[in-house]
N, C-alpha and C. Protein backbone atom coordinates (compact mmCIF):
# COMPACT_ATOMS: atom_id res chain seq x y z
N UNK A 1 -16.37 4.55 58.85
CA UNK A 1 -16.14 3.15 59.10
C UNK A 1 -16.02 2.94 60.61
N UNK A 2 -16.80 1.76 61.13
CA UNK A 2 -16.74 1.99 62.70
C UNK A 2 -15.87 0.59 62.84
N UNK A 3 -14.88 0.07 63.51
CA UNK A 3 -14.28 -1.27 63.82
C UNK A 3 -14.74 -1.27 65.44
N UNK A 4 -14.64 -2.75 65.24
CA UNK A 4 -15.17 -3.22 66.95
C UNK A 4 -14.03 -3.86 67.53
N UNK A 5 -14.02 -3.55 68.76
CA UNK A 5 -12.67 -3.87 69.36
C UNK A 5 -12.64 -5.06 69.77
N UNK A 6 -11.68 -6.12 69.96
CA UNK A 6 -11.95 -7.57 70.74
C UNK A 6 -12.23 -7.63 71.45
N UNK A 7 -12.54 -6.50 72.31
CA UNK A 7 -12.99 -6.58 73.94
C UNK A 7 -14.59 -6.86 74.39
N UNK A 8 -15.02 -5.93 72.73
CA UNK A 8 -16.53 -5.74 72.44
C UNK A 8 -16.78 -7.61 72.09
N UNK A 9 -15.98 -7.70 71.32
CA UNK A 9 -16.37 -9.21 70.98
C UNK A 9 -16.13 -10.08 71.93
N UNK A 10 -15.52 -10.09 72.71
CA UNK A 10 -14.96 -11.13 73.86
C UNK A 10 -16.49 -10.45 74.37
N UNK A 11 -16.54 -9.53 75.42
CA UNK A 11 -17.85 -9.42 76.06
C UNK A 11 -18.81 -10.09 75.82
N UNK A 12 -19.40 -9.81 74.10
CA UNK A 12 -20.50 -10.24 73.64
C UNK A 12 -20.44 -11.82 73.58
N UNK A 13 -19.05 -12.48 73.84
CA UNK A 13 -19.29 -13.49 73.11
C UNK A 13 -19.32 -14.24 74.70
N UNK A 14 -18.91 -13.69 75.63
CA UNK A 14 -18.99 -14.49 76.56
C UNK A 14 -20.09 -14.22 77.70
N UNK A 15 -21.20 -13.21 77.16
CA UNK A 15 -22.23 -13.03 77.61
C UNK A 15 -23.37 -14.14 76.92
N UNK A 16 -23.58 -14.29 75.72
CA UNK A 16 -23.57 -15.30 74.69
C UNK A 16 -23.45 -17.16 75.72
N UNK A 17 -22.16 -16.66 75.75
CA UNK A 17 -21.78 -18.47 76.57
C UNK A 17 -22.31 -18.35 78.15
N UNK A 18 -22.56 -17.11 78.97
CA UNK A 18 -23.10 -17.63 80.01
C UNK A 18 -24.44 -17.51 80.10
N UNK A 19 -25.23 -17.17 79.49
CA UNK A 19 -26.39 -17.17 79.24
C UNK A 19 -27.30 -18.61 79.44
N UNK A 20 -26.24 -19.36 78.82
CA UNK A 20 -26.68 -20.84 78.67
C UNK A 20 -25.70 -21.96 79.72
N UNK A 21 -25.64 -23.55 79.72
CA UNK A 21 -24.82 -23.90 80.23
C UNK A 21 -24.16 -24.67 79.29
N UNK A 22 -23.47 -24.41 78.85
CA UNK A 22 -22.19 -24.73 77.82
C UNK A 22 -20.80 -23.88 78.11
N UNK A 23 -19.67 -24.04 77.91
CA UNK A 23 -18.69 -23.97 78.11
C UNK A 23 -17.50 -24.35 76.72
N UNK A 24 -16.53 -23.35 76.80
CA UNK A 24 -15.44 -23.63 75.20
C UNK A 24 -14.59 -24.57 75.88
N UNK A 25 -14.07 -25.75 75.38
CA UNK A 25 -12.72 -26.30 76.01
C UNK A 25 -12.18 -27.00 74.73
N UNK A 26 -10.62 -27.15 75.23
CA UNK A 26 -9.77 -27.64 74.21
C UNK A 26 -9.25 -28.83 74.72
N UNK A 27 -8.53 -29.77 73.94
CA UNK A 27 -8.12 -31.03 74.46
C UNK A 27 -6.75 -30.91 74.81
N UNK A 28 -5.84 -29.85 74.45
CA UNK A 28 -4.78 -29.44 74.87
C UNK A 28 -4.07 -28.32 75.73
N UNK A 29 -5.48 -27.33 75.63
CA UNK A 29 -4.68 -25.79 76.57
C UNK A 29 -6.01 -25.95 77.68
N UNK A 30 -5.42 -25.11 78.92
CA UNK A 30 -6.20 -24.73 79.90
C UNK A 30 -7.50 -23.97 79.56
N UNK A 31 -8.17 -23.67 80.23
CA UNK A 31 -9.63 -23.13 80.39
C UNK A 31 -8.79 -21.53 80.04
N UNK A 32 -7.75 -20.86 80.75
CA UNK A 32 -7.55 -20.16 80.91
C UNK A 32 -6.67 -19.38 79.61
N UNK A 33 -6.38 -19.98 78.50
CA UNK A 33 -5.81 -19.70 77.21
C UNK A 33 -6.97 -19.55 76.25
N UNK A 34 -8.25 -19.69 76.79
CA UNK A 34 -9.14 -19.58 76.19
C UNK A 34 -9.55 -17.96 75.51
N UNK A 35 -9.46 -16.97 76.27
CA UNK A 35 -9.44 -15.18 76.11
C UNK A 35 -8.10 -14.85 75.31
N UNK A 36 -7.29 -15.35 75.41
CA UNK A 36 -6.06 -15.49 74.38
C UNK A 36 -6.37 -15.23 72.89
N UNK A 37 -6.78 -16.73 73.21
CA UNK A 37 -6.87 -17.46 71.72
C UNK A 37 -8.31 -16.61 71.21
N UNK A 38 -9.43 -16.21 72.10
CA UNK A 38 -10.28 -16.15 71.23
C UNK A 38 -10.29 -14.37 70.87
N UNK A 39 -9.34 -13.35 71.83
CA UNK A 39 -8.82 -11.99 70.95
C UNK A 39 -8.19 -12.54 70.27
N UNK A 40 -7.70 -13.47 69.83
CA UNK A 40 -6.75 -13.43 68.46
C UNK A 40 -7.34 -13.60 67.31
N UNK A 41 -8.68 -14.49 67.55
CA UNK A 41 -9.14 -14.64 66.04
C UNK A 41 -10.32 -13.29 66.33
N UNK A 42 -10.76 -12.59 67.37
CA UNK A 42 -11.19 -11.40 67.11
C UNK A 42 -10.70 -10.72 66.35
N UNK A 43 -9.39 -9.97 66.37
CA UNK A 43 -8.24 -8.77 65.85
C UNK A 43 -8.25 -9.59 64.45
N UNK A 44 -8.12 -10.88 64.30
CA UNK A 44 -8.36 -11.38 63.08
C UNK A 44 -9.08 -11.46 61.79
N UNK A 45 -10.56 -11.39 62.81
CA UNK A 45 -11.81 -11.12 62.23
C UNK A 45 -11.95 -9.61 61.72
N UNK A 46 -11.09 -9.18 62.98
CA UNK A 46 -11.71 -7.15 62.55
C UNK A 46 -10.93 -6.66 61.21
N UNK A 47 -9.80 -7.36 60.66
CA UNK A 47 -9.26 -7.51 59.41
C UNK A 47 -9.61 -7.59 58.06
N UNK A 48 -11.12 -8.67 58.33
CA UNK A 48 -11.39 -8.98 56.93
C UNK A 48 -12.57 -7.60 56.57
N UNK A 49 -12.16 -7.44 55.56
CA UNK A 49 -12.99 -6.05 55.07
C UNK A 49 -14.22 -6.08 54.73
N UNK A 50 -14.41 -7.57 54.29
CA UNK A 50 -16.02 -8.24 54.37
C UNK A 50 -16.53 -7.95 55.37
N UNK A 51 -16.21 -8.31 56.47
CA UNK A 51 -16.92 -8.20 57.91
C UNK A 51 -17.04 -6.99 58.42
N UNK A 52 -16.14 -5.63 58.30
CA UNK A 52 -15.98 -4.36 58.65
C UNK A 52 -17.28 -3.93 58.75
N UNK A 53 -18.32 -4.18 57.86
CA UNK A 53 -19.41 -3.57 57.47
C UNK A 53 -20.47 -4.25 57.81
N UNK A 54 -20.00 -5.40 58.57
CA UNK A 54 -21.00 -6.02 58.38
C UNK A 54 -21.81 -5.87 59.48
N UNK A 55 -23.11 -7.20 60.20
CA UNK A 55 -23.67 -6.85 61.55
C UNK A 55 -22.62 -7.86 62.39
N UNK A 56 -22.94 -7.06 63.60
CA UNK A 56 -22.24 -7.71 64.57
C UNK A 56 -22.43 -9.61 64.51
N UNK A 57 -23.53 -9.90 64.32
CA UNK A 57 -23.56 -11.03 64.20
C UNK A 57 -22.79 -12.06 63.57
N UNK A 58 -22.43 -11.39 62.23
CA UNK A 58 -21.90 -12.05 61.31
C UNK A 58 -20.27 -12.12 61.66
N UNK A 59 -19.84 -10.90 62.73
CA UNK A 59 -18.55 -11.07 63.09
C UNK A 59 -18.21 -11.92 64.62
N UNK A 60 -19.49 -12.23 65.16
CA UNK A 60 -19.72 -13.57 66.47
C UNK A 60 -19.51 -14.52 65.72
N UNK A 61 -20.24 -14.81 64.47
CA UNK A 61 -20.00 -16.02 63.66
C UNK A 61 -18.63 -16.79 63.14
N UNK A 62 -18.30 -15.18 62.61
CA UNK A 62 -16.36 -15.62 62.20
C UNK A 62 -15.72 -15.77 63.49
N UNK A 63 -15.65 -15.35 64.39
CA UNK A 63 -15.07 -14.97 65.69
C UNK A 63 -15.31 -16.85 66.05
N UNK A 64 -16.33 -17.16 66.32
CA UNK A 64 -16.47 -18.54 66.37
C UNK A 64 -15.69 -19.53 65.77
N UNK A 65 -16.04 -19.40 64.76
CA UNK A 65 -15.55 -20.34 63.55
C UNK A 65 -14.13 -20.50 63.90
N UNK A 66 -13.54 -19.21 64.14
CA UNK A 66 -12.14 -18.97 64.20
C UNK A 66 -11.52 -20.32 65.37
N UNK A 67 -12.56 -20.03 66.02
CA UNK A 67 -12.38 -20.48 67.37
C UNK A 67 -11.95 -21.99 67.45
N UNK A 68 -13.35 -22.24 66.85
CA UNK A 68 -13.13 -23.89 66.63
C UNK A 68 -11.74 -24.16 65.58
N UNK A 69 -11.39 -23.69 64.60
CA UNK A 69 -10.57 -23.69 64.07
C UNK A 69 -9.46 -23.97 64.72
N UNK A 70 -9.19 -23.41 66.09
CA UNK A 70 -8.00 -22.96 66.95
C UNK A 70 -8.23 -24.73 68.11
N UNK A 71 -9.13 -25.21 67.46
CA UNK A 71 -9.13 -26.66 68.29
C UNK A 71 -10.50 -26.46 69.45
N UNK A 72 -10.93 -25.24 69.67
CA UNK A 72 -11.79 -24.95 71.13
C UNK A 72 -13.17 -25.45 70.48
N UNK A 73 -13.96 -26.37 71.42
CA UNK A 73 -15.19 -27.13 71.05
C UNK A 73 -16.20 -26.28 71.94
N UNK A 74 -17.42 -26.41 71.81
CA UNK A 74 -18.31 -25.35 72.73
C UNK A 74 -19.03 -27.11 73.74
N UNK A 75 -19.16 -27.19 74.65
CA UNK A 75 -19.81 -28.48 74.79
C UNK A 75 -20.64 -28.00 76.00
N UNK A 76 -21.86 -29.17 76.45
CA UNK A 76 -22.56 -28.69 77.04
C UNK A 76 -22.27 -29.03 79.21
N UNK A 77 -22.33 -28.28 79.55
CA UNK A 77 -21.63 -28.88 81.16
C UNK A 77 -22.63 -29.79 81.83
């Protein structure tokens, strides 16, 4: 069983966001609570046993989801 660390997912995910010009923001926390919040629903994600196995993709996806969940919108700059 291989688990991916949040660090792997933070990387990927914010290689992902600069690639393009879009940006995550929330209507209540700084720019800077943003790596916070989004290892948390990483370590979150690496939990569900569905995803353990799954492709990386599918755990950018939850990792996302999570995200928005947590209030953070992706919008374009």
């Amino acid at each position: 069983m291989r688990t991916i660390s949040s660090w792997t997912l933070l990387v990927v995910g914010l290689l992902l966001t600069g690639c393009s010009s879009t940006e995550w923001v929330h209507p209540n926390k700084p720019s800077s609570e943003f790596t916070t919040d989004y290892n948390k629903c990483g370590m979150d994600v690496s939990r569900d046993p569905k995803l353990q196995q799954g492709s990386q993709l599918l755990v950018i996806n939850a990792t996302e989801r999570c995200i928005q969940k947590e209030g953070w919108r992706l919008i374009e700059k």
